[in-house]
Protein backbone atom coordinates (compact mmCIF):
# COMPACT_ATOMS: atom_id res chain seq x y z
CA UNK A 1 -186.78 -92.90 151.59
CA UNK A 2 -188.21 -90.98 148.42
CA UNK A 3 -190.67 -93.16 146.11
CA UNK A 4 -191.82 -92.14 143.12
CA UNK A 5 -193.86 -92.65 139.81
CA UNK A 6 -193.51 -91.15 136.95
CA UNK A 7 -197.76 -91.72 136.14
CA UNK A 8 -197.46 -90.17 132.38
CA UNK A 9 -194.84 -89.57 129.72
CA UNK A 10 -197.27 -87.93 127.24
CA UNK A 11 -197.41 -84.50 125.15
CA UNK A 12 -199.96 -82.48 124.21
CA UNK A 13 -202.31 -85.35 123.65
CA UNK A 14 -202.60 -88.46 125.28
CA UNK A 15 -202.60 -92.17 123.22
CA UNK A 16 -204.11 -95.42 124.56
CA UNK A 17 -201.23 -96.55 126.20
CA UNK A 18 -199.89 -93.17 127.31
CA UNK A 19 -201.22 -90.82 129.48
CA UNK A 20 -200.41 -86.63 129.36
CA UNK A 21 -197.66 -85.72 131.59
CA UNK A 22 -197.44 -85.86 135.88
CA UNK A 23 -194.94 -87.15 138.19
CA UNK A 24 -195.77 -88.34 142.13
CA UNK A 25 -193.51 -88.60 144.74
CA UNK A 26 -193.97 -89.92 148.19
CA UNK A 27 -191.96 -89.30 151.52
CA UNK A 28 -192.94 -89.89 155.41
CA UNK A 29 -196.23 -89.98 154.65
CA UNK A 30 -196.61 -86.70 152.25
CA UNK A 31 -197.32 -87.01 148.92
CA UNK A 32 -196.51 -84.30 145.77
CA UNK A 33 -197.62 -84.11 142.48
CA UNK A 34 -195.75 -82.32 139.59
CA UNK A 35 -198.53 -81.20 136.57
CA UNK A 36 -201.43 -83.27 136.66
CA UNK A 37 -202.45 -83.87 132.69
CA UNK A 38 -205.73 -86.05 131.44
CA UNK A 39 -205.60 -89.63 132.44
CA UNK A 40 -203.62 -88.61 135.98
CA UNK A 41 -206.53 -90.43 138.03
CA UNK A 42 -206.64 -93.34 135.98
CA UNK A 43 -202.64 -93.93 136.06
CA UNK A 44 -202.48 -93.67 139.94
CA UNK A 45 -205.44 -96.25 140.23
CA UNK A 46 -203.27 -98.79 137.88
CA UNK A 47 -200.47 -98.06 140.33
CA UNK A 48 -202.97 -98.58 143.49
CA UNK A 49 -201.67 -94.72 145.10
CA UNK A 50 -203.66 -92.82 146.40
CA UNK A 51 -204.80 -89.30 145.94
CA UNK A 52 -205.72 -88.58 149.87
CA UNK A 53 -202.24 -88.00 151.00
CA UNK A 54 -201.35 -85.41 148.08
CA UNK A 55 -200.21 -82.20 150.09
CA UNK A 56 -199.03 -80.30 146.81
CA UNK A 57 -199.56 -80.01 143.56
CA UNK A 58 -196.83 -77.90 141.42
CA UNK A 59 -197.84 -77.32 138.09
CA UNK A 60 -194.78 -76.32 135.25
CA UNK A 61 -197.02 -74.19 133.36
CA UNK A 62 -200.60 -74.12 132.51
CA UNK A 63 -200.66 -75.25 128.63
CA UNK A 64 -204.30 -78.18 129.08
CA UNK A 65 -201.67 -81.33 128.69
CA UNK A 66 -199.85 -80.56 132.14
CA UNK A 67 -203.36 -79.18 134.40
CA UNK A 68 -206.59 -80.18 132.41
CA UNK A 69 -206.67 -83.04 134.98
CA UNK A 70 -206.91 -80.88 138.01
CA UNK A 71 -210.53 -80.49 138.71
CA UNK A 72 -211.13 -84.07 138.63
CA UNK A 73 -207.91 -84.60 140.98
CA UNK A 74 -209.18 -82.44 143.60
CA UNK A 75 -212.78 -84.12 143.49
CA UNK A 76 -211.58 -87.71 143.74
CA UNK A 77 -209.29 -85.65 146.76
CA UNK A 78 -212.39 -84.72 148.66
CA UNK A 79 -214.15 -88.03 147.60
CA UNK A 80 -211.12 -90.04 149.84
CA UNK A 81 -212.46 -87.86 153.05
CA UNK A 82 -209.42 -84.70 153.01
CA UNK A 83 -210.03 -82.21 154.98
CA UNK A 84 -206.19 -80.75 155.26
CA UNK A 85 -205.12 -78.25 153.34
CA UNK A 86 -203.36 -78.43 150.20
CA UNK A 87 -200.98 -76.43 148.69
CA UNK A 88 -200.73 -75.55 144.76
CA UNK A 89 -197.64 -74.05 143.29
CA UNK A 90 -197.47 -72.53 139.98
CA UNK A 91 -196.23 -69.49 137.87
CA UNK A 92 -197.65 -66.06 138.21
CA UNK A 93 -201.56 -66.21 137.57
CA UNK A 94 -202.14 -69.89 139.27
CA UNK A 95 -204.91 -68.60 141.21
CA UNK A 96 -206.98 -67.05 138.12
CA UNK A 97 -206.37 -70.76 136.09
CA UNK A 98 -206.72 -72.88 138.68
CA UNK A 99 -210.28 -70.99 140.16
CA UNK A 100 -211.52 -70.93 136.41
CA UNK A 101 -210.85 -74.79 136.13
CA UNK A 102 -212.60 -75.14 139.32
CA UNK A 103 -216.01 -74.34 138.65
CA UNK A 104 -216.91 -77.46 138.44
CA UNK A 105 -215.70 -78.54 141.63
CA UNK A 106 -216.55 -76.09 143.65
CA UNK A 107 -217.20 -77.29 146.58
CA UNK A 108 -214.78 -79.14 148.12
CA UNK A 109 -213.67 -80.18 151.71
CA UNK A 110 -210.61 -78.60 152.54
CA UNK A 111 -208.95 -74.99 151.88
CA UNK A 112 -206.06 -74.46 148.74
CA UNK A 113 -203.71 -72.13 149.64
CA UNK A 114 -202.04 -70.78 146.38
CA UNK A 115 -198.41 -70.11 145.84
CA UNK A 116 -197.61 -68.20 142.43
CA UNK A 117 -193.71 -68.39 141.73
CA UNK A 118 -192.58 -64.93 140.30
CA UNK A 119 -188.80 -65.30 140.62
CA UNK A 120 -186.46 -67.10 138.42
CA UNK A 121 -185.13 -69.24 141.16
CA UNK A 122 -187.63 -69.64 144.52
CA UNK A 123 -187.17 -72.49 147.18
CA UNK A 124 -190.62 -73.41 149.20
CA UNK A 125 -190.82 -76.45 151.99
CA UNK A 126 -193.91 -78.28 152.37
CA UNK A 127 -192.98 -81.31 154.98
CA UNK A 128 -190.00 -83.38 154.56
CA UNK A 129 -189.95 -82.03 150.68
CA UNK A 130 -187.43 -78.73 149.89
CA UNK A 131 -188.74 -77.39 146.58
CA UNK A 132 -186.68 -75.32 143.99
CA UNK A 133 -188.34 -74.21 141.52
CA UNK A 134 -186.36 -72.73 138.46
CA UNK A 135 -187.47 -71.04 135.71
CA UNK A 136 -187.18 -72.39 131.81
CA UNK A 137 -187.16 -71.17 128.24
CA UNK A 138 -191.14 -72.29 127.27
CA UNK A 139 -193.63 -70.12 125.17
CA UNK A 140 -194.98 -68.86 127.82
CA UNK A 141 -194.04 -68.86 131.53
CA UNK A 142 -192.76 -72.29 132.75
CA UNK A 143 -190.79 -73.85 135.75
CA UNK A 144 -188.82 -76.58 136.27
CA UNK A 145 -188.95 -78.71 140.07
CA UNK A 146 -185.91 -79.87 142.53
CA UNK A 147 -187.07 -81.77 144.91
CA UNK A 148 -185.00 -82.48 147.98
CA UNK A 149 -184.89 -84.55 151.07
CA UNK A 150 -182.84 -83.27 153.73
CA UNK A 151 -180.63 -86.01 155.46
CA UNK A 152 -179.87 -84.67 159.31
CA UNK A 153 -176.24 -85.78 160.38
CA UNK A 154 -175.70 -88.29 163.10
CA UNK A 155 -176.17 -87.53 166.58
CA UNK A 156 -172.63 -87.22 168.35
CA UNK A 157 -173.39 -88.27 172.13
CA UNK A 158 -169.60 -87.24 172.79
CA UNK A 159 -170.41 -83.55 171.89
CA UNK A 160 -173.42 -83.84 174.02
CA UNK A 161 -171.82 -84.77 177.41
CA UNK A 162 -168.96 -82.34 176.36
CA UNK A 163 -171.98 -79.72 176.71
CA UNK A 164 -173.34 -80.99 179.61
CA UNK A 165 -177.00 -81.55 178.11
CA UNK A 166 -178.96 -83.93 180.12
CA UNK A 167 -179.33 -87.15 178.79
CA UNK A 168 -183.27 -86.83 178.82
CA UNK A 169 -182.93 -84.58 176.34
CA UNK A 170 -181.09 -86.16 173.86
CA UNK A 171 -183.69 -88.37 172.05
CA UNK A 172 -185.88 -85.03 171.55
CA UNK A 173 -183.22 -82.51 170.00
CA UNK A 174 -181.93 -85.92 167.90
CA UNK A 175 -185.13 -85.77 166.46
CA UNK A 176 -185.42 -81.92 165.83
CA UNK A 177 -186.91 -80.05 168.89
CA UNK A 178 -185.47 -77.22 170.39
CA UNK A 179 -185.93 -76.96 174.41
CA UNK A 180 -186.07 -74.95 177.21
CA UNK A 181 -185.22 -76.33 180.45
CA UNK A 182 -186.25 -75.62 183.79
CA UNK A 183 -183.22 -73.30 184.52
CA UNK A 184 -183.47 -71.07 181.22
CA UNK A 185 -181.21 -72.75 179.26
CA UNK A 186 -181.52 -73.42 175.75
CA UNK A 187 -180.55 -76.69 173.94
CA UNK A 188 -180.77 -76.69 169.80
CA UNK A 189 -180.37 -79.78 167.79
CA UNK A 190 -177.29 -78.79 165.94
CA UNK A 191 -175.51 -78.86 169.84
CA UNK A 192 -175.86 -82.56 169.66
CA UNK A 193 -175.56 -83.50 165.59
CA UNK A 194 -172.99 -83.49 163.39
CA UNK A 195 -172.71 -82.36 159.71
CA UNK A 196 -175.73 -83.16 157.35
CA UNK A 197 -175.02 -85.69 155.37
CA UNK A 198 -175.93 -86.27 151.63
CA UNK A 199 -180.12 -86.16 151.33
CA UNK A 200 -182.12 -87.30 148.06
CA UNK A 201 -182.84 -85.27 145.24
CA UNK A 202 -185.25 -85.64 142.06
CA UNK A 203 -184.97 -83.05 138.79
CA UNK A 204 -188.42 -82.50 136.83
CA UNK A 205 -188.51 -80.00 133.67
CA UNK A 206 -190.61 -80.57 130.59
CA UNK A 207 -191.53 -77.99 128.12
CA UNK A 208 -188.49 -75.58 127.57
CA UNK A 209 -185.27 -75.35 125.51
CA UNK A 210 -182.10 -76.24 127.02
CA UNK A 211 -180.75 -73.63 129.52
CA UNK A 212 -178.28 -73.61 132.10
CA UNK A 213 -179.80 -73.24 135.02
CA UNK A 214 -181.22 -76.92 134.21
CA UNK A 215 -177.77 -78.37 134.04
CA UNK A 216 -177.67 -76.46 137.68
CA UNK A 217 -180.47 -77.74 138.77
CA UNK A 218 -179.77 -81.10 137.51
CA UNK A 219 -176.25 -81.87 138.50
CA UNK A 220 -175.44 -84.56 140.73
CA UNK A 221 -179.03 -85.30 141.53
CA UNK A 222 -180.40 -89.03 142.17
CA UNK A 223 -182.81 -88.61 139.21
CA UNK A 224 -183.16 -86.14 136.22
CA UNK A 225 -186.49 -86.67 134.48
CA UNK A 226 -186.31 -84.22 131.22
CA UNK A 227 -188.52 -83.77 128.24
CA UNK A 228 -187.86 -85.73 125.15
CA UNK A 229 -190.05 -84.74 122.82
CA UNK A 230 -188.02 -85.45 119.50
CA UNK A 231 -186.09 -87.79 118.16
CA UNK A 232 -185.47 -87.13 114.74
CA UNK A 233 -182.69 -84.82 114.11
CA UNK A 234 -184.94 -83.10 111.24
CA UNK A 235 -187.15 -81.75 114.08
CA UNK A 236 -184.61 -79.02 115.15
CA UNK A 237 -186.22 -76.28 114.03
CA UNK A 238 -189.99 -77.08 114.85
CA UNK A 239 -188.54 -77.60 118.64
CA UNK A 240 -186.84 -74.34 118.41
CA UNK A 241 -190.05 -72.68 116.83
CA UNK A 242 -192.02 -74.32 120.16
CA UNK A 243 -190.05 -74.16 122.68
CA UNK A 244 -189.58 -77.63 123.27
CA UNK A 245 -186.39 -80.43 123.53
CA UNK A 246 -184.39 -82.45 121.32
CA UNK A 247 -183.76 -85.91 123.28
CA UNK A 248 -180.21 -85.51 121.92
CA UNK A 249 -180.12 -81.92 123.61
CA UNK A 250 -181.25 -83.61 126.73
CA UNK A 251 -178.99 -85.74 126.93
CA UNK A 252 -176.30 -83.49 126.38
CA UNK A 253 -177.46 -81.40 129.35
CA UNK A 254 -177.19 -84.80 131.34
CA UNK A 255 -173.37 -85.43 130.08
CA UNK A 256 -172.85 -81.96 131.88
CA UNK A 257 -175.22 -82.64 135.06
CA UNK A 258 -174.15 -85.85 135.43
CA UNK A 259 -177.05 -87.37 137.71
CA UNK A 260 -177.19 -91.22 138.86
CA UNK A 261 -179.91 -91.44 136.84
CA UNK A 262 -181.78 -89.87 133.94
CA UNK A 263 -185.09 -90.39 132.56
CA UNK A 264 -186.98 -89.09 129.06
CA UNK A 265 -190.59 -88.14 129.65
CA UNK A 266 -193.03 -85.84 128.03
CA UNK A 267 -192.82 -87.71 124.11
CA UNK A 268 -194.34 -86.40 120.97
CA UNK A 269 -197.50 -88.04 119.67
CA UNK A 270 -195.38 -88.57 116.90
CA UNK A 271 -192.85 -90.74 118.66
CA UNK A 272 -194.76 -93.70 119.24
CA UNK A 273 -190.99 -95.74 119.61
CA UNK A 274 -189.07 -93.46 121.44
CA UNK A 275 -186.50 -96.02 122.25
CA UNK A 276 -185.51 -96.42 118.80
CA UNK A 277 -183.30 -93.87 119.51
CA UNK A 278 -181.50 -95.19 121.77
CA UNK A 279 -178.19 -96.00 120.31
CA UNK A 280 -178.00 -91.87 118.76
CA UNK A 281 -178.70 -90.71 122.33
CA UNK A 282 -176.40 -93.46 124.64
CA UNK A 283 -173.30 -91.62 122.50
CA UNK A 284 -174.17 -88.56 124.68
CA UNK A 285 -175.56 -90.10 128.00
CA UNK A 286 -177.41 -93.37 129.05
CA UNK A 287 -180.72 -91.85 129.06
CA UNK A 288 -183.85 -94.22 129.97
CA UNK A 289 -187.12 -94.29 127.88
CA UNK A 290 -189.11 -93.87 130.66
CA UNK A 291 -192.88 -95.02 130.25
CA UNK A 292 -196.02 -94.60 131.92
CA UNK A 293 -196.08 -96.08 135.45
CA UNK A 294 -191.90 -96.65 136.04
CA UNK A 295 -191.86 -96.25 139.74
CA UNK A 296 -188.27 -95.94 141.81
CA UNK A 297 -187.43 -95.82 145.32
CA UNK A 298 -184.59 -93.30 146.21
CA UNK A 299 -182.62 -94.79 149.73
CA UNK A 300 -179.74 -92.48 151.53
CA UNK A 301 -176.50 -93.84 150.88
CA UNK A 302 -174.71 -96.81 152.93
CA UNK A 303 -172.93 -95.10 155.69
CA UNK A 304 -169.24 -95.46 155.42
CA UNK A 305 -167.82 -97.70 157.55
């Protein structure tokens, strides 16, 4: 299972009932944050999460409404008692940023190791979560996330007694280990499981104009969160100027994708009603007007029968 909370929809400046931008997702006892804006704290105290089992932090880009939360994050990290590593992801020049933000938290309990993304398309695994990371069409260097859960097939006993594996061994390669028995011989999971079957799979990209590679990225996934940052048609050309989203060009890009399920996030200051829009944008795609705090649980399909 994949749970996750979308902890705030805001843009460039948060409003008193909307914090700047960050998504959290949780999984087998791993947590990940996506950007981590002003107000990030107080939104995953009002959902009761906590910040102790974060394990990464991706950041989109560094413009102050997606990181300007970060040094206070990784206090209140080292406040809860970490002492694990964690692991920051980010576009080229995360390390300079994220050490400049950090002077005043210095000190802190547990190492970061830095990852800076420098290809267009790069695919890191941190724990049960497979990250893509894609890049966008921002002002200056941004990336979008596609976070997957792998779903391991079922374990096919026939196929194992076909081999001849010993039955002690079964319960350990069904759960991943490869072993070497007395005798030499080597057993690998995939000798006892079948195909993989369908995992989980979130979409996060704020901050760009539309591109392809999001539709890519996006297609068939459980969940595409996307920046809406306009509504007004009239706003073309200042989100062309800026690098940002129409919600109706969103939504287009969701028509194409086709996800189960697609959310607006990352609003204009301006747009203090973004659902107004709703009937313009449901002619393209039955996009939600996400708001701060919407939390969802993501389940594997039923099995077939």
């Amino acid at each position: 299972m994949l749970d996750l909370c979308l902890l705030g929809t805001g843009g460039m400046m948060p409003l008193p009932n909307r914090w700047l931008t960050s998504l959290m997702l949780r999984c087998s006892g791993s947590n990940m944050l996506i950007d981590c804006g002003e107000g990030t704290q107080i939104a995953m105290k009002e959902k009761s999460w906590s910040p102790k089992p974060i394990d990464v932090i991706c950041f989109t880009h560094y413009h102050a409404d997606h990181i300007s939360g970060l040094p206070g994050m990784l206090l209140s990290i080292a406040n809860a008692d970490r002492t694990n590593p964690i692991h920051i992801i980010g576009p080229k020049g995360l390390r300079r940023v994220a050490d400049s933000l950090r002077v005043v938290a210095p000190e802190l309990p547990f190492e970061i190791i830095y990852h800076e993304l420098e290809e267009s398309v790069q695919q890191l695994e941190f724990g049960p979560f497979v990250i893509d990371a894609f890049k966008v069409n921002h002002k200056v260097t941004c990336y979008g996330y596609r976070v997957s859960i792998r779903r391991l097939g079922k374990f096919d006993a026939a196929k194992a007694q076909a081999q001849n594996i010993p039955l002690r061994f079964w319960n350990r390669l069904q759960h991943g280990e490869t072993i070497t028995a007395d005798d030499g011989i080597i057993y690998t999971p995939d000798m006892v499981m079948g195909e993989a079957r369908r995992g989980l799979s979130v979409t996060y990209c704020t901050d760009t104009r539309p591109t392809q590679t999001i539709t890519e990225m996006a297609r068939d996934v459980d969940l595409f969160i996307c920046e809406g940052m306009y509504g007004e048609r009239e706003k073309l050309e200042n989100a062309k100027k800026n690098k940002h989203m129409m919600m109706y060009e969103a939504a287009t890009i969701g028509a194409e994708a086709k996800p189960k399920e697609m959310w607006f996030t990352h609003y204009s200051p301006s747009e203090m009603r973004p659902d107004i829009y709703k009937d313009d944008i449901w002619q393209i795609y039955p996009v939600k007007f996400a708001r701060d705090g919407w939390t969802k649980d993501l389940t594997f399909d039923e099995e077939e029968k």
